[in-house]
N, C-alpha and C. Protein backbone atom coordinates (compact mmCIF):
# COMPACT_ATOMS: atom_id res chain seq x y z
N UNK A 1 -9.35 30.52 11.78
CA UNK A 1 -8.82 29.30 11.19
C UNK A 1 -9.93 28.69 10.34
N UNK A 2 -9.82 28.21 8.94
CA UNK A 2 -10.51 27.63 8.59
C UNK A 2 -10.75 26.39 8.31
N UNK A 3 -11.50 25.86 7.86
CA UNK A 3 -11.73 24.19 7.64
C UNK A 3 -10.69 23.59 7.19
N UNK A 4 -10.17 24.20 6.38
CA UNK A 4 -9.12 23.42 5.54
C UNK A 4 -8.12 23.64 6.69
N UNK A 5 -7.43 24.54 7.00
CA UNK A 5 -6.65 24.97 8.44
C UNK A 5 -6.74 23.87 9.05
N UNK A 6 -7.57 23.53 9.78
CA UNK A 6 -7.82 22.52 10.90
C UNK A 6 -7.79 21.08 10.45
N UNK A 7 -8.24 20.62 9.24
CA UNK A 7 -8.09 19.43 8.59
C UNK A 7 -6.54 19.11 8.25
N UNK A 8 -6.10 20.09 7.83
CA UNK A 8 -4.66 20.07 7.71
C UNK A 8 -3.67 20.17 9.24
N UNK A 9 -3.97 20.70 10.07
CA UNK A 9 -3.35 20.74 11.47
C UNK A 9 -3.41 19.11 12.12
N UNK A 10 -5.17 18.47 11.86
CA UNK A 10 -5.28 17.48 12.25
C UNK A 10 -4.30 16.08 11.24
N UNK A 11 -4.75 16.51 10.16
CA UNK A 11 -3.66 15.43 8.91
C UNK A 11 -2.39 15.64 9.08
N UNK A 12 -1.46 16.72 9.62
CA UNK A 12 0.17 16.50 10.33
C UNK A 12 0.43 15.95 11.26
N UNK A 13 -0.71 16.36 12.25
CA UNK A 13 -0.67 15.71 13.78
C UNK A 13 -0.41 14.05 13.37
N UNK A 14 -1.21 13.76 13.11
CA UNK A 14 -1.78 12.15 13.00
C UNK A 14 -0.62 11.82 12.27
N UNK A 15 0.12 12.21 11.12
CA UNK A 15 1.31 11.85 10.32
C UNK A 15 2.55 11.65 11.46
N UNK A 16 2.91 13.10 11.95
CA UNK A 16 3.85 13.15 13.13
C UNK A 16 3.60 11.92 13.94
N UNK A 17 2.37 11.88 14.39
CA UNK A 17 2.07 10.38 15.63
C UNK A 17 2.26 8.78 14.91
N UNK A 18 2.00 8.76 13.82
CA UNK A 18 2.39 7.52 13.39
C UNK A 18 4.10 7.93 12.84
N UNK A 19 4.52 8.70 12.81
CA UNK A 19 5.47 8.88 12.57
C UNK A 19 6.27 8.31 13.96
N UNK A 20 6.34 8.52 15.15
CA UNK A 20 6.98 8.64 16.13
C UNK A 20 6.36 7.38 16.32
N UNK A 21 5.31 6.50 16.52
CA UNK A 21 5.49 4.94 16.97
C UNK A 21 6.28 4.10 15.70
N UNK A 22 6.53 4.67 14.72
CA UNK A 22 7.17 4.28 13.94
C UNK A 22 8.79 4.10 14.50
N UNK A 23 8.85 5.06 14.88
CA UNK A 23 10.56 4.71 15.70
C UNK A 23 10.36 4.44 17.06
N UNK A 24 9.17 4.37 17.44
CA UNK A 24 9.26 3.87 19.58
C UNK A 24 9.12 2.15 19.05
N UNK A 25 8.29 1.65 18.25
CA UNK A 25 7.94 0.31 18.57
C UNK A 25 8.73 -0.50 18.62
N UNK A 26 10.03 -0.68 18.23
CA UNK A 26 11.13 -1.26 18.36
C UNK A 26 11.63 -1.63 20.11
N UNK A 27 11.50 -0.29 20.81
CA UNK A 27 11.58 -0.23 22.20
C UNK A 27 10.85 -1.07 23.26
N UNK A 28 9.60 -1.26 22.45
CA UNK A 28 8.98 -2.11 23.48
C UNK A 28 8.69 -3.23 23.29
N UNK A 29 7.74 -4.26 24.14
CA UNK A 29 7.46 -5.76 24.26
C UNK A 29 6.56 -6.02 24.09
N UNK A 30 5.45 -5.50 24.45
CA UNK A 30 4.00 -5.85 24.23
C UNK A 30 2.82 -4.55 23.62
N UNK A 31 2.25 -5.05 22.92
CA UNK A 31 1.16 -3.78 22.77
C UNK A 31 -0.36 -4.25 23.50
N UNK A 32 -0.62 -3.16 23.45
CA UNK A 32 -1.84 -2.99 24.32
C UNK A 32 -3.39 -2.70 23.62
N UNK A 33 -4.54 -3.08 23.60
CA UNK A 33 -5.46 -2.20 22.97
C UNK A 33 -6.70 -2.48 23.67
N UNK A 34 -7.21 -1.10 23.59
CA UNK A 34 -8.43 -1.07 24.54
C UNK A 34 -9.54 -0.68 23.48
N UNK A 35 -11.44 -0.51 24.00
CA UNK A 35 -11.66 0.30 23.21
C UNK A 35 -11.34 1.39 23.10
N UNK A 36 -10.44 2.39 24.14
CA UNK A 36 -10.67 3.78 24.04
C UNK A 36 -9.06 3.94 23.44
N UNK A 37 -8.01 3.59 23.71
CA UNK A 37 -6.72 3.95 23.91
C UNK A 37 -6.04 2.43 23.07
N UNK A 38 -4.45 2.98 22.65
CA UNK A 38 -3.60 2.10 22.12
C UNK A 38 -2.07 2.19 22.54
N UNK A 39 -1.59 0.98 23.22
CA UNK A 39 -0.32 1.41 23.88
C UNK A 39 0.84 0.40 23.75
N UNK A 40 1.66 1.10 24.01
CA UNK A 40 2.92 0.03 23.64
C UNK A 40 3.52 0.00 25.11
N UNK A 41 3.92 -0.85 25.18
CA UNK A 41 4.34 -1.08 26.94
C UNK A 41 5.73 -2.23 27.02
N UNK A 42 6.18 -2.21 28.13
CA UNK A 42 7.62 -3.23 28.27
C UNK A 42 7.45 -4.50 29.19
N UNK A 43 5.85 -3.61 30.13
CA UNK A 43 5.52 -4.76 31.00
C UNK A 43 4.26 -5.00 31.02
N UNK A 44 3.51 -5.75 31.52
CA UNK A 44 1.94 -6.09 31.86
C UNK A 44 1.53 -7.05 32.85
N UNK A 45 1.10 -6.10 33.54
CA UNK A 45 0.18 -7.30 35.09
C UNK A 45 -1.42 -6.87 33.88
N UNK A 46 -1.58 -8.30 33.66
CA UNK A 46 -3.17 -8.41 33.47
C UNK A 46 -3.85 -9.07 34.38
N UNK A 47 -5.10 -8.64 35.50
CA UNK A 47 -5.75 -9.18 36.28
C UNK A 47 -7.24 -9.51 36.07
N UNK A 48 -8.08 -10.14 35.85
CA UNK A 48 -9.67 -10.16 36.08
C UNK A 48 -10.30 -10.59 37.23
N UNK A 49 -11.02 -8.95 37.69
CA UNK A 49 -11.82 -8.65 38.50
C UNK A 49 -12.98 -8.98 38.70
N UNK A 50 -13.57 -9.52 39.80
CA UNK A 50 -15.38 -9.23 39.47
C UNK A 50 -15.94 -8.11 40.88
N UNK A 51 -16.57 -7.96 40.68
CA UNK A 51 -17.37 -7.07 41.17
C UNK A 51 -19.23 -7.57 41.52
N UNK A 52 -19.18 -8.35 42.28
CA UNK A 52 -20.84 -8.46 42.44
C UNK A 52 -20.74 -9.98 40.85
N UNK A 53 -21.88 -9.84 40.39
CA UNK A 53 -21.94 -10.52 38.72
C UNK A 53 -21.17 -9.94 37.61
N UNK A 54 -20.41 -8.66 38.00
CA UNK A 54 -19.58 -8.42 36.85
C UNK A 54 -18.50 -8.48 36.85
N UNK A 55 -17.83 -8.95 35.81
CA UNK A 55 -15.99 -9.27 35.68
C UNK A 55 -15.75 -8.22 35.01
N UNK A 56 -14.58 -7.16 35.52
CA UNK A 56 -13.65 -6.39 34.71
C UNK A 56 -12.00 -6.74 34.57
N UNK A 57 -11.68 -5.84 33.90
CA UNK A 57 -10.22 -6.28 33.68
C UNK A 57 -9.39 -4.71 34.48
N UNK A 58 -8.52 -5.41 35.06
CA UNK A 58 -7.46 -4.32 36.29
C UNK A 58 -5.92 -4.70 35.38
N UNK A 59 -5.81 -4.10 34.81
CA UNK A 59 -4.00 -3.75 33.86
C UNK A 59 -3.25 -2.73 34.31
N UNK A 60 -1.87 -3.06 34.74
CA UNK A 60 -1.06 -2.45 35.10
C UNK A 60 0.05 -2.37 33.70
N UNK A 61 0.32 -1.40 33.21
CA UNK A 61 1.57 -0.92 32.35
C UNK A 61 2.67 -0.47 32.83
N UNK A 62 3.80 -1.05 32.68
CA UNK A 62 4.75 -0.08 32.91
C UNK A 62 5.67 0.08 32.03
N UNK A 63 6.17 1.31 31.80
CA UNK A 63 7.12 1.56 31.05
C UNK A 63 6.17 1.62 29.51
N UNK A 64 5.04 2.61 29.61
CA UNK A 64 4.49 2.70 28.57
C UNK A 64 4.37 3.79 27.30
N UNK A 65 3.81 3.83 26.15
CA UNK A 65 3.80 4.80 24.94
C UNK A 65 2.53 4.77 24.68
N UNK A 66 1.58 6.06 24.77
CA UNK A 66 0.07 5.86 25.11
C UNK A 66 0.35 6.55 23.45
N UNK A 67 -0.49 5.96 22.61
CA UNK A 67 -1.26 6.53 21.21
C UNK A 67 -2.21 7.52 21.49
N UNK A 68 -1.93 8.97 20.85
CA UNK A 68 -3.08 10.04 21.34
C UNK A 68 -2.21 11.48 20.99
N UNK A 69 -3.03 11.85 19.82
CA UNK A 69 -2.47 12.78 19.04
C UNK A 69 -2.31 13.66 19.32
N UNK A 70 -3.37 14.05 20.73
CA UNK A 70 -3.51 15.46 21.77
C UNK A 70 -2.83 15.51 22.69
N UNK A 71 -1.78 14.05 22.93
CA UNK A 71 -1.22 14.15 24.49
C UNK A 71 -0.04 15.01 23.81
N UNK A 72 0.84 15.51 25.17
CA UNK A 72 1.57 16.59 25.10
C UNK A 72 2.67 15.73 25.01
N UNK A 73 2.33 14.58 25.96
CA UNK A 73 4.00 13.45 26.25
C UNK A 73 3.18 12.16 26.29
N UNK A 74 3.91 11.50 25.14
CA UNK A 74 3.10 10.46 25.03
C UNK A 74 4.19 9.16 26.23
N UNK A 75 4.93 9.10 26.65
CA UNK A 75 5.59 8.18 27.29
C UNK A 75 5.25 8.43 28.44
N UNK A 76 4.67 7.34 29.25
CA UNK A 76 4.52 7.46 30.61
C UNK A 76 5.05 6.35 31.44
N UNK A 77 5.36 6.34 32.74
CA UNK A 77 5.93 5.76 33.65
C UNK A 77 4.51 4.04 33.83
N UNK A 78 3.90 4.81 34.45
CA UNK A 78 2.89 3.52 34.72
C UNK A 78 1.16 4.33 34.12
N UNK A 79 0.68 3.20 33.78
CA UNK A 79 -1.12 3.27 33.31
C UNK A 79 -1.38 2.07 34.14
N UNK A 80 -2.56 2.61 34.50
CA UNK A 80 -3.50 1.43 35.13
C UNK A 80 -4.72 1.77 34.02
N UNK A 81 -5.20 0.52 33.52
CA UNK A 81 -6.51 0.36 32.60
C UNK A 81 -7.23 -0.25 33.74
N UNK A 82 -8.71 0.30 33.92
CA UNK A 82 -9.97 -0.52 34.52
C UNK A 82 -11.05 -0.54 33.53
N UNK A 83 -11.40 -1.65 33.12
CA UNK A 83 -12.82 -1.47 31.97
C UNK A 83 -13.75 -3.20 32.40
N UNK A 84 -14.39 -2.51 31.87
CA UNK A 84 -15.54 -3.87 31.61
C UNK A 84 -15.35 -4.25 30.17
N UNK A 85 -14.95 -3.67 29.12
CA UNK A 85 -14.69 -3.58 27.49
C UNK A 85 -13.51 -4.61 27.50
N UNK A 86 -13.03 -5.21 26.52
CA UNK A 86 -12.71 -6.10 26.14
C UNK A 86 -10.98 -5.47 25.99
N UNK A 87 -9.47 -6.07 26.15
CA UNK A 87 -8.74 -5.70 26.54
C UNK A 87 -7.59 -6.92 25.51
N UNK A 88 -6.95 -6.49 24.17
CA UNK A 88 -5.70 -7.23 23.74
C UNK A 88 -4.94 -7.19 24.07
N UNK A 89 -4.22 -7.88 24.38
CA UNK A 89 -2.17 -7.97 24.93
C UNK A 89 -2.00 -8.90 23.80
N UNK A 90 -1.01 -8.40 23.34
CA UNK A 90 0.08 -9.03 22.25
C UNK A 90 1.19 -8.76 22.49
N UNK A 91 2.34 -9.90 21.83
CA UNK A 91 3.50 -9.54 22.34
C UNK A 91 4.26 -9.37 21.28
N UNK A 92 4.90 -8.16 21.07
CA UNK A 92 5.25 -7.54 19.70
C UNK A 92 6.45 -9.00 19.29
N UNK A 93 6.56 -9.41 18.26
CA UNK A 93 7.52 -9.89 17.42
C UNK A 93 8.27 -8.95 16.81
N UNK A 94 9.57 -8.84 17.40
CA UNK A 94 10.63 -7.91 16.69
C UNK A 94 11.00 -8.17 15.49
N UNK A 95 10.81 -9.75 14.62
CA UNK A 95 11.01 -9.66 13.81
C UNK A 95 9.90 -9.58 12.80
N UNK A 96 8.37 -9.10 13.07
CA UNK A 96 7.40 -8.65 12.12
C UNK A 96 7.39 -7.47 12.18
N UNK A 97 8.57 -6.89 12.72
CA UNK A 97 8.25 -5.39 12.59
C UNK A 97 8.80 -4.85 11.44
N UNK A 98 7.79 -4.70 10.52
CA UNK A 98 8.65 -3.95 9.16
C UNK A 98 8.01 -2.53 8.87
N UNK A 99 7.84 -1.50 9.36
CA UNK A 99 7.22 -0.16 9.03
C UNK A 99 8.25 0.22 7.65
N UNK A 100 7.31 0.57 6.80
CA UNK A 100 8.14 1.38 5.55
C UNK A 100 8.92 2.87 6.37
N UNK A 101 9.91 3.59 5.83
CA UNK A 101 10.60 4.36 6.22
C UNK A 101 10.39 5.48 5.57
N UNK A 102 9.81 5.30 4.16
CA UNK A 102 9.60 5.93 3.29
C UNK A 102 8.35 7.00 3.29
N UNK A 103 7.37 6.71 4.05
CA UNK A 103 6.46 7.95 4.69
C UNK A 103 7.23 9.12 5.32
N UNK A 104 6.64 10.57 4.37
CA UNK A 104 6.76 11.60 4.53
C UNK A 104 5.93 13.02 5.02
């Protein structure tokens, strides 16, 4: 396989994946963002933890759509997030959702 091969395998992937939250985000309620991961979810227990002097954050998802071009199935039942990193919840507005349709 060559460079171009693989640049191109990776530039469909990534098309296909924004392709497909393109038609899930409608489905759900809240999005999610971590540093590592990006998710669309229906529910959210957000908790803050400490530990000794340190506070983390304990997130429960359910009914979630994990962003990740390598997963095989991106819809999962429940995620639990644990981080010390910094953690957005937003709550999607159905009516700012305008994705063009027109990407091919």
């Amino acid at each position: 396989m060559s460079a171009e091969d693989l640049d191109n395998y990776e530039t469909d992937a990534e098309l296909a994946l924004y392709r497909e939250y393109r038609d899930v985000i409608k489905l759900f309620t809240y999005v999610v963002e971590t540093e590592r991961r990006f998710y669309l979810a229906n529910k959210v227990d957000f908790n803050v933890r400490s530990a000794g002097q340190d506070v983390y954050f304990d997130v429960q998802l359910t009914d979630a759509w994990v962003w990740d071009v390598y997963r095989p199935s991106r819809f999962v039942t429940n995620v639990r997030i644990v981080t010390f990193k910094d953690v957005n919840v937003e709550e999607v507005q159905k009516t700012d959702i305008d994705i063009p349709d027109d990407i091919s």
